[in-house]
PDB file of N, CA and C in Angstrom:
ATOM      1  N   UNK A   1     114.124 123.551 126.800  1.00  0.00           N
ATOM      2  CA  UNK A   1     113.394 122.321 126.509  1.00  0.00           C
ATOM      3  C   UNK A   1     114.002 121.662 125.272  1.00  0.00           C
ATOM      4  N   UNK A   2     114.024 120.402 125.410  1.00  0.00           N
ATOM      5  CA  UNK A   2     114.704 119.850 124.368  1.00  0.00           C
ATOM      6  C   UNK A   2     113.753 119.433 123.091  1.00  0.00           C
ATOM      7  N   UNK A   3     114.202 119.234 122.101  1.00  0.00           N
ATOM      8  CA  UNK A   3     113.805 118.422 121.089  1.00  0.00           C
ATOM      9  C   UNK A   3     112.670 117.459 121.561  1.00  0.00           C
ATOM     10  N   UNK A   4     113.052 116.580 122.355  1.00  0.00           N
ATOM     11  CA  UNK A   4     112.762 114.727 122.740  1.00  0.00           C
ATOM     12  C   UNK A   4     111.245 115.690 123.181  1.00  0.00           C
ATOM     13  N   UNK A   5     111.561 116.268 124.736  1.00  0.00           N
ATOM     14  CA  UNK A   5     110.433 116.595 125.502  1.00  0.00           C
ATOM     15  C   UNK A   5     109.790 117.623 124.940  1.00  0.00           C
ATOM     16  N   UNK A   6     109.779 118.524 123.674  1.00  0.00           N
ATOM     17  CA  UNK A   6     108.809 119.531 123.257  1.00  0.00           C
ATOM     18  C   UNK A   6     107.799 117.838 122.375  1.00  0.00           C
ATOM     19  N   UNK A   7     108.315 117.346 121.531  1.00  0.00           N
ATOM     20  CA  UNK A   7     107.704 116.015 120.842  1.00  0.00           C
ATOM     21  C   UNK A   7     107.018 115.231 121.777  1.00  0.00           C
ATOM     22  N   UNK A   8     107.398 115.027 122.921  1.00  0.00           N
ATOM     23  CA  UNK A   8     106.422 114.139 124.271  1.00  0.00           C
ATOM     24  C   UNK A   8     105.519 115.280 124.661  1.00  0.00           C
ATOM     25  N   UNK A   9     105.354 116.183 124.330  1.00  0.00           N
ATOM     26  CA  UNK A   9     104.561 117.241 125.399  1.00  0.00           C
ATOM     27  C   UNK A   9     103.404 117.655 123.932  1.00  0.00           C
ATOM     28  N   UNK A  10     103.909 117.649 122.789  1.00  0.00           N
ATOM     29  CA  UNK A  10     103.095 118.041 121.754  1.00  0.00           C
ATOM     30  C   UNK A  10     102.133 116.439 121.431  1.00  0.00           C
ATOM     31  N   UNK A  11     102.934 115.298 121.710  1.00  0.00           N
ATOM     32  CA  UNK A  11     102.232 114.125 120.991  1.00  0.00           C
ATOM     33  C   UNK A  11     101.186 113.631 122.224  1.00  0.00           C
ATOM     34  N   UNK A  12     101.693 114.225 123.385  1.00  0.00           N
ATOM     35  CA  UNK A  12     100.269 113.902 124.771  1.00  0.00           C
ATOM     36  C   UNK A  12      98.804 114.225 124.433  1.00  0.00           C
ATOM     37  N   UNK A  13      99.265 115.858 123.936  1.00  0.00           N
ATOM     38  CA  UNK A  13      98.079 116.791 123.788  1.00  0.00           C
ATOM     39  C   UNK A  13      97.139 116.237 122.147  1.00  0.00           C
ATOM     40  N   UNK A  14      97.580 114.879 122.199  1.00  0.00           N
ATOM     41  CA  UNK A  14      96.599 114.578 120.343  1.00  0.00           C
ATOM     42  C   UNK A  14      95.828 113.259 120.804  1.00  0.00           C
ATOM     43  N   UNK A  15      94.801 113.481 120.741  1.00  0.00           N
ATOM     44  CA  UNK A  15      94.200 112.409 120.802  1.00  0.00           C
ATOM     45  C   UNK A  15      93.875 111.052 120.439  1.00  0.00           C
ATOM     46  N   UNK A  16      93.488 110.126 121.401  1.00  0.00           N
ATOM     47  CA  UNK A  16      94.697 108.687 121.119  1.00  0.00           C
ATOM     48  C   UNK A  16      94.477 108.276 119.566  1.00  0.00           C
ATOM     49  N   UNK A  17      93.701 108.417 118.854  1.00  0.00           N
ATOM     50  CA  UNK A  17      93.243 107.920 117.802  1.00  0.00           C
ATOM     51  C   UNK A  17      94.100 108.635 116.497  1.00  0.00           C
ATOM     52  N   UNK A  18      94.723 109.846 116.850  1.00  0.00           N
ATOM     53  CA  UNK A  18      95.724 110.315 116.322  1.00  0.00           C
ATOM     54  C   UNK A  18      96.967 109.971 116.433  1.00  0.00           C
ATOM     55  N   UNK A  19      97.193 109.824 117.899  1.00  0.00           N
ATOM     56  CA  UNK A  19      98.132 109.544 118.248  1.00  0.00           C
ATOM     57  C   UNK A  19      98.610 107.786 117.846  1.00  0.00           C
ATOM     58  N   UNK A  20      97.726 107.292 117.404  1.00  0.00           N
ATOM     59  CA  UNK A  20      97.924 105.692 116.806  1.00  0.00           C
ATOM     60  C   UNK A  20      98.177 106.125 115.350  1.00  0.00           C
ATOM     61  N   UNK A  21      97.365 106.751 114.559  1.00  0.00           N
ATOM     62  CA  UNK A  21      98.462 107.575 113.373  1.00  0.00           C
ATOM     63  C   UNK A  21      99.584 107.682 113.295  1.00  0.00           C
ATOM     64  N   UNK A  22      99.647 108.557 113.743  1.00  0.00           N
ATOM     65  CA  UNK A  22     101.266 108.938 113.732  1.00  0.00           C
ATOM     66  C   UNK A  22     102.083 107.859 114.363  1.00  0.00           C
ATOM     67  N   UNK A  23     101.618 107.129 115.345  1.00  0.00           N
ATOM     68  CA  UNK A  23     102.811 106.023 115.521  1.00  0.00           C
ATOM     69  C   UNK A  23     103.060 105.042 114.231  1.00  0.00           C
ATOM     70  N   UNK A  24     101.889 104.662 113.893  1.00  0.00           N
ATOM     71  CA  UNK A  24     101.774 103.754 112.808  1.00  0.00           C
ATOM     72  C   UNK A  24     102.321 104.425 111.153  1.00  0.00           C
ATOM     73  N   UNK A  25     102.480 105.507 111.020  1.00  0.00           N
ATOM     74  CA  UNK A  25     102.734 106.404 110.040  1.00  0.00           C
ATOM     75  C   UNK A  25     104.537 106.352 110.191  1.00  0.00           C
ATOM     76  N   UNK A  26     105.106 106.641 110.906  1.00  0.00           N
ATOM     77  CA  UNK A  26     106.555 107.407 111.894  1.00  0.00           C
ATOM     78  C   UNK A  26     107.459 106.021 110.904  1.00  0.00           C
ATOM     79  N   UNK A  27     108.161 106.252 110.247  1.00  0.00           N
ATOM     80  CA  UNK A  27     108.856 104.964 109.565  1.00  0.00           C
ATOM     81  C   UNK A  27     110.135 105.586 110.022  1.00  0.00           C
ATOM     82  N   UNK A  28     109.977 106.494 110.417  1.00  0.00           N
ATOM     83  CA  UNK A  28     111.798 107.261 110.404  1.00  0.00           C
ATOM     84  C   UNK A  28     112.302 106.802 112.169  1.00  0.00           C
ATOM     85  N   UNK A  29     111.603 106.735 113.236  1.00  0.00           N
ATOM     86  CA  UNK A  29     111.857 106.615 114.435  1.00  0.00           C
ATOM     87  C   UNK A  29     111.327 105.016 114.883  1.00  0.00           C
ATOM     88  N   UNK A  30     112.447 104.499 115.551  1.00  0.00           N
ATOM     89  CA  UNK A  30     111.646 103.254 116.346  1.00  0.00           C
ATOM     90  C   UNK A  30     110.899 103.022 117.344  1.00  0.00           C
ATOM     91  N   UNK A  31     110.078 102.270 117.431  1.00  0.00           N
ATOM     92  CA  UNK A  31     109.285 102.540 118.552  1.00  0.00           C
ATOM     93  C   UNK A  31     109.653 102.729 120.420  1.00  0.00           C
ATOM     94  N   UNK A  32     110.587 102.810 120.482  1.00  0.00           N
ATOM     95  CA  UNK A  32     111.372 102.561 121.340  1.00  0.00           C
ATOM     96  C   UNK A  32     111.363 104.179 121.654  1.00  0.00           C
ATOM     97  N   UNK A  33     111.434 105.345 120.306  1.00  0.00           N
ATOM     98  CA  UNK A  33     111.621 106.525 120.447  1.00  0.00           C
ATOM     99  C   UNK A  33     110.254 107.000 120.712  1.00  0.00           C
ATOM    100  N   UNK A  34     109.226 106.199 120.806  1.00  0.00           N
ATOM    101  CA  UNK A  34     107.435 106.748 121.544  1.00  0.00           C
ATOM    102  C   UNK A  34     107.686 106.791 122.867  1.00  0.00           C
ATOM    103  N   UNK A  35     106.793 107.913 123.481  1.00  0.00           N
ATOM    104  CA  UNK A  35     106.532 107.470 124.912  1.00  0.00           C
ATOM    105  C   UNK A  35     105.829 106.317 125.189  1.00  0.00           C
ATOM    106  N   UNK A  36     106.632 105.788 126.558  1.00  0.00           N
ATOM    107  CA  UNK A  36     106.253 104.251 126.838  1.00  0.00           C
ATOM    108  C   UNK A  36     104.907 104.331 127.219  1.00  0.00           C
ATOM    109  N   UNK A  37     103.872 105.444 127.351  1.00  0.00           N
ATOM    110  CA  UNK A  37     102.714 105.701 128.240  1.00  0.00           C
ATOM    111  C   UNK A  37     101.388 105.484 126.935  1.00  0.00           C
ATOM    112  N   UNK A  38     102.612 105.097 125.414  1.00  0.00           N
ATOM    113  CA  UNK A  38     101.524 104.907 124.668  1.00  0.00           C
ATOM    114  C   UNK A  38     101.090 103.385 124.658  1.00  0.00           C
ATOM    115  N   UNK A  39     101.852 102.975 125.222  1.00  0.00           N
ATOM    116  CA  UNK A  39     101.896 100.932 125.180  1.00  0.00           C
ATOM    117  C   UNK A  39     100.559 101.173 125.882  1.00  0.00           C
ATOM    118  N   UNK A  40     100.647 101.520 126.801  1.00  0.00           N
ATOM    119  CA  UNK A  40      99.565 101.542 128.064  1.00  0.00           C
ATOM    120  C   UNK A  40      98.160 102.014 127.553  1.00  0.00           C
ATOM    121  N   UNK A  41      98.465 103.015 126.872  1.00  0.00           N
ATOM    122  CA  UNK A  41      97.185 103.439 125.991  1.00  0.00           C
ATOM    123  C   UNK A  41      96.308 102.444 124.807  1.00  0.00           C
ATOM    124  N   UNK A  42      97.239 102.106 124.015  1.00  0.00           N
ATOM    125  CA  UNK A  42      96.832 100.922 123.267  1.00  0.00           C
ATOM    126  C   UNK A  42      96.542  99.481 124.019  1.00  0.00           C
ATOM    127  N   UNK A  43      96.972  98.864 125.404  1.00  0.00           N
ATOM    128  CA  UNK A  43      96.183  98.210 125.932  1.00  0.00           C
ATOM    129  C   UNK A  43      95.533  98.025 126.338  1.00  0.00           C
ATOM    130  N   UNK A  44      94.880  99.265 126.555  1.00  0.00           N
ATOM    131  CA  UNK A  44      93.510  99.641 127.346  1.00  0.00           C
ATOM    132  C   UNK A  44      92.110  99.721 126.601  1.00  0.00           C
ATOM    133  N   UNK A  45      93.001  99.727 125.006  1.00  0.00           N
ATOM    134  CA  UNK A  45      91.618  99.793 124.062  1.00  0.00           C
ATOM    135  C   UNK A  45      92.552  98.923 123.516  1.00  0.00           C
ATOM    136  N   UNK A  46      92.684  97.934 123.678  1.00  0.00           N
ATOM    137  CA  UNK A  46      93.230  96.185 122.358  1.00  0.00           C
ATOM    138  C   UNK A  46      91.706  95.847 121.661  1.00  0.00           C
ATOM    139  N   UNK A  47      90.931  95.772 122.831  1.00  0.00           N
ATOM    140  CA  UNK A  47      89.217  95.142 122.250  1.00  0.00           C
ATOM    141  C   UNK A  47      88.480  95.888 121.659  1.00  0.00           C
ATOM    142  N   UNK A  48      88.687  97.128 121.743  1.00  0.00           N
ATOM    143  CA  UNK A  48      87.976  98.169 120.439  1.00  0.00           C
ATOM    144  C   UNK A  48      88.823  98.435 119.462  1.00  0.00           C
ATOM    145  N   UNK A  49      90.191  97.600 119.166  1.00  0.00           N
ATOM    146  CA  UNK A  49      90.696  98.132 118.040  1.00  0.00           C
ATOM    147  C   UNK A  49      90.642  97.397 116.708  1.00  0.00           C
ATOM    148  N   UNK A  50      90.641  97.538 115.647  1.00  0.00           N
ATOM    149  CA  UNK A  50      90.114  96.746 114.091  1.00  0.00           C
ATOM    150  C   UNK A  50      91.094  96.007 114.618  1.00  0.00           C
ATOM    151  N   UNK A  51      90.620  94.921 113.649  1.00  0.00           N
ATOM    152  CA  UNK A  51      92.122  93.918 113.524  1.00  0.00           C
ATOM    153  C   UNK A  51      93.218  94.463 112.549  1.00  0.00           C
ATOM    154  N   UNK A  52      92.932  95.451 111.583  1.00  0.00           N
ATOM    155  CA  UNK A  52      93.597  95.875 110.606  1.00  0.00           C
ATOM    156  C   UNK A  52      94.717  96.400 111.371  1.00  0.00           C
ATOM    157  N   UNK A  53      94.330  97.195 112.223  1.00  0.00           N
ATOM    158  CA  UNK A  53      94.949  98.444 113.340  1.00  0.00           C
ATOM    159  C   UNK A  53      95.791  97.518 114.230  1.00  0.00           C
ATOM    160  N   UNK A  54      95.381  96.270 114.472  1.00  0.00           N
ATOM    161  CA  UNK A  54      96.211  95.793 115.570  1.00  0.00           C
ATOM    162  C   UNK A  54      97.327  94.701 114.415  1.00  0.00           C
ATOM    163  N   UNK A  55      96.905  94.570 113.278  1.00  0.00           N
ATOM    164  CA  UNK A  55      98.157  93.896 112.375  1.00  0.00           C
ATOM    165  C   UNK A  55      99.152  94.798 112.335  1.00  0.00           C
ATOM    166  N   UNK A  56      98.388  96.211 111.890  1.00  0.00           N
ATOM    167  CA  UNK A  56      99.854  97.334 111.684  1.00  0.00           C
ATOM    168  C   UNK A  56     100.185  97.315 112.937  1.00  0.00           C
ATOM    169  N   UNK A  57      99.960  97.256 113.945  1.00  0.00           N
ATOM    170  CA  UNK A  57     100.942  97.730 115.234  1.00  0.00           C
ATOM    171  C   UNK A  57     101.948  96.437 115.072  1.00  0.00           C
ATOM    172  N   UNK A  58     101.285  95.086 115.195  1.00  0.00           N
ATOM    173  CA  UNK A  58     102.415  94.249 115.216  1.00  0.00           C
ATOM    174  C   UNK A  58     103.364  94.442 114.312  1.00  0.00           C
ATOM    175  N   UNK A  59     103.014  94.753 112.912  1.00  0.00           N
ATOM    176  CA  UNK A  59     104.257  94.940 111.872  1.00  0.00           C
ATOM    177  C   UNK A  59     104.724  95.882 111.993  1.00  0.00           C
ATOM    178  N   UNK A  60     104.588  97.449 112.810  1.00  0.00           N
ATOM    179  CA  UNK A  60     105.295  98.148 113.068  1.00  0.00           C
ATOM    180  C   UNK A  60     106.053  98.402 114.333  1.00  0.00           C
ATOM    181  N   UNK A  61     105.775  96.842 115.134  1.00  0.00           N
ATOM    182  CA  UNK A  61     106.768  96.511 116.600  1.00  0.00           C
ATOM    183  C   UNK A  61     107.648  95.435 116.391  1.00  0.00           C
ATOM    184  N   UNK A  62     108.110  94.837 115.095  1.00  0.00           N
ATOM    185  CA  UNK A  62     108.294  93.816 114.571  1.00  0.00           C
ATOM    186  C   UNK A  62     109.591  93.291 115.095  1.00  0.00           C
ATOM    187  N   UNK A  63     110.607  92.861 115.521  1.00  0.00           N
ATOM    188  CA  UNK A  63     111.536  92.397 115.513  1.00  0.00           C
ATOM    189  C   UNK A  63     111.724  92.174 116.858  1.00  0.00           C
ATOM    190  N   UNK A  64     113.083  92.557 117.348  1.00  0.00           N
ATOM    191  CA  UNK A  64     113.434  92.461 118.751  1.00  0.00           C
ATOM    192  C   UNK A  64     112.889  93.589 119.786  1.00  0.00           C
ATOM    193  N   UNK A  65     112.549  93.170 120.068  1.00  0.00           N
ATOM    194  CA  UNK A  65     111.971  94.221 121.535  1.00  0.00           C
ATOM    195  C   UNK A  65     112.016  93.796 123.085  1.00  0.00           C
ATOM    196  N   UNK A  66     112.371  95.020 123.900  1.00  0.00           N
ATOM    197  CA  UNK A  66     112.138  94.789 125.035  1.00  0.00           C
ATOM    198  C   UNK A  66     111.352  95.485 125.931  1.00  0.00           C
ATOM    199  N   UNK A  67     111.014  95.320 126.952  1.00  0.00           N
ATOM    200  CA  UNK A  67     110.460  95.701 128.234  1.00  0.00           C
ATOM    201  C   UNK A  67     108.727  96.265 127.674  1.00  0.00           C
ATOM    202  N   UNK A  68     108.255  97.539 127.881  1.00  0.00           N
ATOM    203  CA  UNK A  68     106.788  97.584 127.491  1.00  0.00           C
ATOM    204  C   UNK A  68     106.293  97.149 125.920  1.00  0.00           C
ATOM    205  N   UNK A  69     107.025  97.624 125.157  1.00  0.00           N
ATOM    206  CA  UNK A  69     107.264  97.502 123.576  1.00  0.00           C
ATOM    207  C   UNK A  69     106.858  95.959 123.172  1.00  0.00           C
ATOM    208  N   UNK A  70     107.808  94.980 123.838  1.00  0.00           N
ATOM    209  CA  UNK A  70     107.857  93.537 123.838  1.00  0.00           C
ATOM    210  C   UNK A  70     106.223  93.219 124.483  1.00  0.00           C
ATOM    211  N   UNK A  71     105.754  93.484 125.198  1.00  0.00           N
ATOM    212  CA  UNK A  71     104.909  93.024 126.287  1.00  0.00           C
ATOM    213  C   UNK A  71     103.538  92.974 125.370  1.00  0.00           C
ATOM    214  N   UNK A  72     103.567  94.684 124.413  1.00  0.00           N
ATOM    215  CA  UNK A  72     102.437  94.712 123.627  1.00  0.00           C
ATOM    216  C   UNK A  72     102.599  93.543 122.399  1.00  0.00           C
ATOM    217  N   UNK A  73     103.852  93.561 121.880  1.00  0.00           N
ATOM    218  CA  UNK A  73     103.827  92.716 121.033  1.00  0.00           C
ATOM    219  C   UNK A  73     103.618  90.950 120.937  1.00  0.00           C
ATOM    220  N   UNK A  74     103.643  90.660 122.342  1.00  0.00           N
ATOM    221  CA  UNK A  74     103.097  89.278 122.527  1.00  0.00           C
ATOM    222  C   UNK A  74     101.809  89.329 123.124  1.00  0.00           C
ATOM    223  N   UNK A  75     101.235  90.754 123.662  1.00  0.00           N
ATOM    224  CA  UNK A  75      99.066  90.518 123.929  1.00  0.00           C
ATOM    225  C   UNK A  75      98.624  90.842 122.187  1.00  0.00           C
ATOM    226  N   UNK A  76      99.375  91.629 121.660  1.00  0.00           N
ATOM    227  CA  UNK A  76      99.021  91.560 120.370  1.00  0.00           C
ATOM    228  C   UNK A  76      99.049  90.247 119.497  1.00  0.00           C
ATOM    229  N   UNK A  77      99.801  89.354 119.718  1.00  0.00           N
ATOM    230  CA  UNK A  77      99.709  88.326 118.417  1.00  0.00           C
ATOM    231  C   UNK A  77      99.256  87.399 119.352  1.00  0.00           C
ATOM    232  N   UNK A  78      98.815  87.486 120.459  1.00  0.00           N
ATOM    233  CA  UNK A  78      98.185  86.551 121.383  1.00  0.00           C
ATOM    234  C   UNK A  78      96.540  86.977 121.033  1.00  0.00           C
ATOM    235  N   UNK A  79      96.406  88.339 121.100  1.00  0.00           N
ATOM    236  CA  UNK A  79      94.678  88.866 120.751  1.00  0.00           C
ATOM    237  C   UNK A  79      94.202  88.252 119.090  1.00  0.00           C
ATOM    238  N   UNK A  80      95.321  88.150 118.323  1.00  0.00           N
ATOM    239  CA  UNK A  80      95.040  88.134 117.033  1.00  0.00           C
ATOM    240  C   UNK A  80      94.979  86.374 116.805  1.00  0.00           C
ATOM    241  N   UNK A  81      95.913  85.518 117.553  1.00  0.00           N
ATOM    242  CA  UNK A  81      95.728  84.237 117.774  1.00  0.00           C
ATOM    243  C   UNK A  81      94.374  83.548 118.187  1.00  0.00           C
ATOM    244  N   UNK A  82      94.216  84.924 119.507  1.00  0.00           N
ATOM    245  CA  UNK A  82      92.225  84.251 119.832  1.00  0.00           C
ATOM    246  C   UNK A  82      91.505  84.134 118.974  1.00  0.00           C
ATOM    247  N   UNK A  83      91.752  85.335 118.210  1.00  0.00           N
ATOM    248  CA  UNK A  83      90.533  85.822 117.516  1.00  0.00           C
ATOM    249  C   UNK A  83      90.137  84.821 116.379  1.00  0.00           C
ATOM    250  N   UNK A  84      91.712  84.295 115.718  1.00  0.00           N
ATOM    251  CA  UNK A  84      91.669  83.506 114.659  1.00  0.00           C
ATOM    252  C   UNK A  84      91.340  82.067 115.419  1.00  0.00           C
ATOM    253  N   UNK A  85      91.508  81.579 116.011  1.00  0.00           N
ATOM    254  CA  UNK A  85      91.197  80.246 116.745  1.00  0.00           C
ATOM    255  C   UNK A  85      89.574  80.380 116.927  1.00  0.00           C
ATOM    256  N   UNK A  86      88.786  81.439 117.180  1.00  0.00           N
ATOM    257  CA  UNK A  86      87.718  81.508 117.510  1.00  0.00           C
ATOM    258  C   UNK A  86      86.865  81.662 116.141  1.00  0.00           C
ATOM    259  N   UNK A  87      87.150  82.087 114.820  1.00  0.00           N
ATOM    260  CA  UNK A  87      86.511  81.932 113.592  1.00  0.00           C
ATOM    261  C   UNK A  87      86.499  80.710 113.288  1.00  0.00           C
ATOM    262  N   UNK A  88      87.593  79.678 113.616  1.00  0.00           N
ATOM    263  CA  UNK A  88      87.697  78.242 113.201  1.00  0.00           C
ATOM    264  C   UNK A  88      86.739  77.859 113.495  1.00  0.00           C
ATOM    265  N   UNK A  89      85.849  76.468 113.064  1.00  0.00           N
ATOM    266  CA  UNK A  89      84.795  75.455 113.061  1.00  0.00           C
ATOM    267  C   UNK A  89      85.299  74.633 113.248  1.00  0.00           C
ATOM    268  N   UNK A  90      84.672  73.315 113.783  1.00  0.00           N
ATOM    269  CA  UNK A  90      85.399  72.263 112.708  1.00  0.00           C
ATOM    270  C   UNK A  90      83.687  71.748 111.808  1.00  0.00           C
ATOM    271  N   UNK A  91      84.238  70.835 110.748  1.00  0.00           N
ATOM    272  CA  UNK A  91      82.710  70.315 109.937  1.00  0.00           C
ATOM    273  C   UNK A  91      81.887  69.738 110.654  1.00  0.00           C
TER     274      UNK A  91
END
């Protein structure tokens, strides 16, 4: 067993709320080096997550991205766009 798959088989078994830790913590690996099955996880709870929690994900998906990676990072600044459009008033 390699390196990659003992780390995918240990980071399954933590529960998601940990497992958003440690992604958000991980400064040494890009996100690209997560399993893609965590994108999926974090979109399934976008609406129970702080906004704090969903700023760090965007600043820690920040730049160029593609394929699932990319996908979260535009429902993310799209969720955070609603949200702010929806505090607005006008007088």
């Amino acid at each position: 067993m390699t390196d990659r798959s003992a780390f995918g088989d240990a980071f399954a078994a933590l529960p998601f709320e940990r497992q958003l830790r440690e992604f958000l913590a991980d400064v040494e690996h890009p996100p690209q080096d997560f399993p893609t099955w965590l994108v999926f996880r974090i979109k399934q709870r976008i609406d129970d997550l702080p906004s704090e929690v969903r700023q760090a994900l965007l600043w820690r998906i920040r730049g160029r991205r593609r394929g699932p990676w990319r996908q979260l990072k535009r429902r993310l600044a799209a969720f955070e766009c609603e949200r702010r459009s929806g505090d607005f008033a006008w007088p």
